[in-house]
PDB file of N, CA and C in Angstrom:
ATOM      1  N   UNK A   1       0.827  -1.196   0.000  1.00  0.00           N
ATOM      2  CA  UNK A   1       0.000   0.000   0.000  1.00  0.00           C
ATOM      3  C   UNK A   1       0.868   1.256   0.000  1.00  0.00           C
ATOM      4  N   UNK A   2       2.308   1.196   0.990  1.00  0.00           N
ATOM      5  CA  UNK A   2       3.035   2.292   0.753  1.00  0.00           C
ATOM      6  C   UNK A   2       3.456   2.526  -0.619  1.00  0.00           C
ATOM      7  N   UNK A   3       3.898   1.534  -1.322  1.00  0.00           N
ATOM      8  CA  UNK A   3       4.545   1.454  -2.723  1.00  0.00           C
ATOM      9  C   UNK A   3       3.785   2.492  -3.803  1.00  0.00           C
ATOM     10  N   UNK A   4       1.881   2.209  -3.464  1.00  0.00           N
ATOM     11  CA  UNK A   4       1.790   2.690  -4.537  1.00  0.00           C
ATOM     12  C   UNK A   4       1.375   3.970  -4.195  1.00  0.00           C
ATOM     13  N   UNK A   5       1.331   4.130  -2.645  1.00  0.00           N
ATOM     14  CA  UNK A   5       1.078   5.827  -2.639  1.00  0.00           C
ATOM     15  C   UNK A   5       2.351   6.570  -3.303  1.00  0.00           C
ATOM     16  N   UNK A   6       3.464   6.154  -2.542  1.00  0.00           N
ATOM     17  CA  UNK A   6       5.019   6.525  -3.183  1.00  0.00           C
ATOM     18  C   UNK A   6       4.737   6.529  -4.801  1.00  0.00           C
ATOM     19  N   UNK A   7       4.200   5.346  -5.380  1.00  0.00           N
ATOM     20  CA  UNK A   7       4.759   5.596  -6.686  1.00  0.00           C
ATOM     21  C   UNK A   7       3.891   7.005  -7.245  1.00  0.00           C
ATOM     22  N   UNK A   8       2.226   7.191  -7.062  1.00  0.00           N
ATOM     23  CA  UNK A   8       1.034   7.835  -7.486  1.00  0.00           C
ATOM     24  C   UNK A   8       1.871   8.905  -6.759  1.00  0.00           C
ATOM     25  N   UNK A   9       2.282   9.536  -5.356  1.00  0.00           N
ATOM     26  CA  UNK A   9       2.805  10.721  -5.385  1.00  0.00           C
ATOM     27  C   UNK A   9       4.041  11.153  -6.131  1.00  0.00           C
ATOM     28  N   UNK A  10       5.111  10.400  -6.765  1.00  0.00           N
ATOM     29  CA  UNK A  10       6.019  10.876  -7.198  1.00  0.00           C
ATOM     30  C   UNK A  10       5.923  11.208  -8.781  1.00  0.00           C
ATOM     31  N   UNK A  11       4.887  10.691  -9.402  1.00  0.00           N
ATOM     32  CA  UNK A  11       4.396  10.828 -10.714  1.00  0.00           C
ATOM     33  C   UNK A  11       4.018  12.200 -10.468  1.00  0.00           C
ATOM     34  N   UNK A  12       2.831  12.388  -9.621  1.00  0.00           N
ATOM     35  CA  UNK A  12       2.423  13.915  -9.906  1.00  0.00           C
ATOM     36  C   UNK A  12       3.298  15.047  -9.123  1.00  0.00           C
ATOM     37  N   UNK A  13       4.508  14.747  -8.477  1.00  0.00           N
ATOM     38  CA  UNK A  13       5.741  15.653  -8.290  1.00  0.00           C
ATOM     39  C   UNK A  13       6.151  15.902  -9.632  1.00  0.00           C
ATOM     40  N   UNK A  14       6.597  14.627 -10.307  1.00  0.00           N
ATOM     41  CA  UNK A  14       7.305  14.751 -11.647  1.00  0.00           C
ATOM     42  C   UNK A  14       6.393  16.021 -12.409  1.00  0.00           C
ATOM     43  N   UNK A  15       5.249  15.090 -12.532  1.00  0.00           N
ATOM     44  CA  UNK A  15       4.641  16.336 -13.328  1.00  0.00           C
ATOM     45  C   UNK A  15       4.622  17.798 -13.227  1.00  0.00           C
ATOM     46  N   UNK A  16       4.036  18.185 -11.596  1.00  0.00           N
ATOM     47  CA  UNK A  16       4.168  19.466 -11.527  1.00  0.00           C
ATOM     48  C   UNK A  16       5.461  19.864 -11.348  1.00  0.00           C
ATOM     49  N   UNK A  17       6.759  19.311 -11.009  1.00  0.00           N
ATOM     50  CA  UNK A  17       7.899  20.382 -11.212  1.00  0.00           C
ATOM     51  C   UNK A  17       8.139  20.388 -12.718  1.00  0.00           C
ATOM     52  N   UNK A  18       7.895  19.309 -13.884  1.00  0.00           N
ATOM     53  CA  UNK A  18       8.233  19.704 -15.185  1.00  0.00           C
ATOM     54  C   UNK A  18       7.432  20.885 -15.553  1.00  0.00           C
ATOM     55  N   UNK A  19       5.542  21.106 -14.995  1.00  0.00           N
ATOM     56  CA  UNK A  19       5.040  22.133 -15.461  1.00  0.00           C
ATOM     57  C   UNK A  19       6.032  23.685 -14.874  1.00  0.00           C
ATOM     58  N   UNK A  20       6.069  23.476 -13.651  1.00  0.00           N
ATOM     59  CA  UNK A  20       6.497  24.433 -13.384  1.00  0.00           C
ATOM     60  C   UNK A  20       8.117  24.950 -14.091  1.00  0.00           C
ATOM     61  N   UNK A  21       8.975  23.878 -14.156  1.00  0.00           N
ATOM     62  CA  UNK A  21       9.713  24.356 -14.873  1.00  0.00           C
ATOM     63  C   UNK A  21       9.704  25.119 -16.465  1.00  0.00           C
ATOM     64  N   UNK A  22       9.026  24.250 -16.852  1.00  0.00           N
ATOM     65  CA  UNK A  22       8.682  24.864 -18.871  1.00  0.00           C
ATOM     66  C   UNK A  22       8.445  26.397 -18.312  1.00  0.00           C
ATOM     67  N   UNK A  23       7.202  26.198 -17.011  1.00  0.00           N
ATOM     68  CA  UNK A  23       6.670  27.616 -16.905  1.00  0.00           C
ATOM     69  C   UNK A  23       7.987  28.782 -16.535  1.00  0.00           C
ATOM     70  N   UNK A  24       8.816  28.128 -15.810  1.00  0.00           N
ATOM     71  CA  UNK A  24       9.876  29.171 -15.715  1.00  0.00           C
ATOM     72  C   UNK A  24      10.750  29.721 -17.209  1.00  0.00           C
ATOM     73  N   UNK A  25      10.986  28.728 -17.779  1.00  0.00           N
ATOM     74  CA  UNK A  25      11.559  28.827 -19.052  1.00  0.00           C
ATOM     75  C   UNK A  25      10.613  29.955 -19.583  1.00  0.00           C
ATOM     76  N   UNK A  26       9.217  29.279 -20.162  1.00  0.00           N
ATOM     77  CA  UNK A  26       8.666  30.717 -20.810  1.00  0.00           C
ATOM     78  C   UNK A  26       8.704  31.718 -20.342  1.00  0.00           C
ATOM     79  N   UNK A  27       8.506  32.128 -19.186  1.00  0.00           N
ATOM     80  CA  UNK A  27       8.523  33.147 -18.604  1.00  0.00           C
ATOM     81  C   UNK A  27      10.377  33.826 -18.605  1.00  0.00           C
ATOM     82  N   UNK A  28      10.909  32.962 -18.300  1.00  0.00           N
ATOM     83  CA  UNK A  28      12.074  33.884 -18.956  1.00  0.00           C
ATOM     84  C   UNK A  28      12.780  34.327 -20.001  1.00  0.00           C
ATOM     85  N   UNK A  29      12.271  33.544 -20.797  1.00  0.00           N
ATOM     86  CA  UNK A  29      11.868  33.679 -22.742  1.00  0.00           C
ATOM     87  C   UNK A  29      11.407  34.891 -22.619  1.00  0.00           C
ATOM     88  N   UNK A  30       9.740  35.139 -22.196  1.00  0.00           N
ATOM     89  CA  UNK A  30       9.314  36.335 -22.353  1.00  0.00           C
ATOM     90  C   UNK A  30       9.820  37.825 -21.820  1.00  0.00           C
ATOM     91  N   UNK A  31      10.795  37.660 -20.635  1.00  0.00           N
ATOM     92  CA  UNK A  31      11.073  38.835 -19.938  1.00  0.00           C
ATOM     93  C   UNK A  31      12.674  38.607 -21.415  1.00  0.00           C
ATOM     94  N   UNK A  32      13.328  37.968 -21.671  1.00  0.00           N
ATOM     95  CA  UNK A  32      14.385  38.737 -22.202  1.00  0.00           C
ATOM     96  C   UNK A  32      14.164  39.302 -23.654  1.00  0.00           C
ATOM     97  N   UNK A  33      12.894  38.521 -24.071  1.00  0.00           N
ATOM     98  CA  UNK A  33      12.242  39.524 -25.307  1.00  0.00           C
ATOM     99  C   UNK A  33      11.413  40.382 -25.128  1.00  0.00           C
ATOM    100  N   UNK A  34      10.975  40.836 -24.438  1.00  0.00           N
ATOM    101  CA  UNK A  34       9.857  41.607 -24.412  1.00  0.00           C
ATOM    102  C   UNK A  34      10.266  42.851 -24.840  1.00  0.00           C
ATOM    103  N   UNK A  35      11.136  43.417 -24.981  1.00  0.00           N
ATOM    104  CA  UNK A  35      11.438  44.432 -25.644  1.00  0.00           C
ATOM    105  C   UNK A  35      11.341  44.402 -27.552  1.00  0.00           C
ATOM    106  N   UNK A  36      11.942  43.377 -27.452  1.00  0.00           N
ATOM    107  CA  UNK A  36      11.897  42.928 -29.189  1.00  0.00           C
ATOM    108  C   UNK A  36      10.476  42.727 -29.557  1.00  0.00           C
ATOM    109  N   UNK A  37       9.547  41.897 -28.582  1.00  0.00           N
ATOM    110  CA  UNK A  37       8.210  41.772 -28.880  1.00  0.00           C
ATOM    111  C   UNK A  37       7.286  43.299 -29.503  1.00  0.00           C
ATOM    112  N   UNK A  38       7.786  44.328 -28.453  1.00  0.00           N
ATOM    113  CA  UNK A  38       6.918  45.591 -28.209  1.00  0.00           C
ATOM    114  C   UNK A  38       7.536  45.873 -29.590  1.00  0.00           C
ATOM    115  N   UNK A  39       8.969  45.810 -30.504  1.00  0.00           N
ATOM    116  CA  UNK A  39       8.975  46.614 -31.173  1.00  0.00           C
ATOM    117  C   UNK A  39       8.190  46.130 -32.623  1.00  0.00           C
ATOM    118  N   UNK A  40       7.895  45.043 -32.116  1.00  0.00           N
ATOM    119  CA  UNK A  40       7.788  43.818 -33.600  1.00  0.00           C
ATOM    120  C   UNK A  40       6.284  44.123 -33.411  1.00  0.00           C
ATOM    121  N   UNK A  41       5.499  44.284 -32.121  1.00  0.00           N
ATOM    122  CA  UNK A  41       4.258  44.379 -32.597  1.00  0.00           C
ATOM    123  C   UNK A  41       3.668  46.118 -32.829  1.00  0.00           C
ATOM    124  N   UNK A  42       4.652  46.946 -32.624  1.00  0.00           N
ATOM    125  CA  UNK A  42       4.755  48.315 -32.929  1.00  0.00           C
ATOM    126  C   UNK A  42       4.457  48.557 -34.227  1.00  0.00           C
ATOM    127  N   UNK A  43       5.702  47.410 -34.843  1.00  0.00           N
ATOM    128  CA  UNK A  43       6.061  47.777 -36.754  1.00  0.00           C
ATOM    129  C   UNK A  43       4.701  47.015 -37.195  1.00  0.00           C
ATOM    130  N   UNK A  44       4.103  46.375 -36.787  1.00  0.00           N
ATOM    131  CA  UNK A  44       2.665  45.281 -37.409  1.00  0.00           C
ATOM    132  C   UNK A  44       1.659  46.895 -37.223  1.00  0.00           C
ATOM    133  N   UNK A  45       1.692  47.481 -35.985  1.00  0.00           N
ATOM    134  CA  UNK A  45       0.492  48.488 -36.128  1.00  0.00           C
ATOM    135  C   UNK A  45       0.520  49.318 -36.453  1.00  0.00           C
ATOM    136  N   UNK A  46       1.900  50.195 -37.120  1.00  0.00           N
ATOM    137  CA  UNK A  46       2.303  50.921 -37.631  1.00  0.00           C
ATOM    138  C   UNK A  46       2.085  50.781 -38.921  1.00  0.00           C
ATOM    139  N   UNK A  47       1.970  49.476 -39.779  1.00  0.00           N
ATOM    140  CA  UNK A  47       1.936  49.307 -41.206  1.00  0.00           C
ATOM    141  C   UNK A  47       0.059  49.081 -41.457  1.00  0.00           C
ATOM    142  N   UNK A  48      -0.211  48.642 -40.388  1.00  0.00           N
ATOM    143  CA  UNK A  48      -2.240  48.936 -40.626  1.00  0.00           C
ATOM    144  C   UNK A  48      -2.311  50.367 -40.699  1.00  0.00           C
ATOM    145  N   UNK A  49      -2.141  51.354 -40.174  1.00  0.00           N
ATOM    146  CA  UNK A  49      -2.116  52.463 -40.262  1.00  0.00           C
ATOM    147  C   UNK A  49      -1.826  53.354 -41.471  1.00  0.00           C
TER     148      UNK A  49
END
């Protein structure tokens, strides 16, 4: 009975630290572009205009 609580809790550790990790990744994807983003979606609303 311990085995399979151990195994069923360490699956959904796995899972949520991989979510949380990707989530760190994007999120630091987005903070070191976000400048490039603002200018790229600047030049898109600048050319509707």
């Amino acid at each position: 009975m311990i085995e399979l609580i151990d195994i069923f809790f360490n699956q959904y550790l796995r899972i949520f630290f991989a979510i949380v990790f990707v989530g760190l990744i994007i999120f630091s994807l987005y903070c070191s572009y976000y400048g490039k983003l603002k200018k790229i979606l600047r030049f898109k609303n600048n050319n509707k205009n």
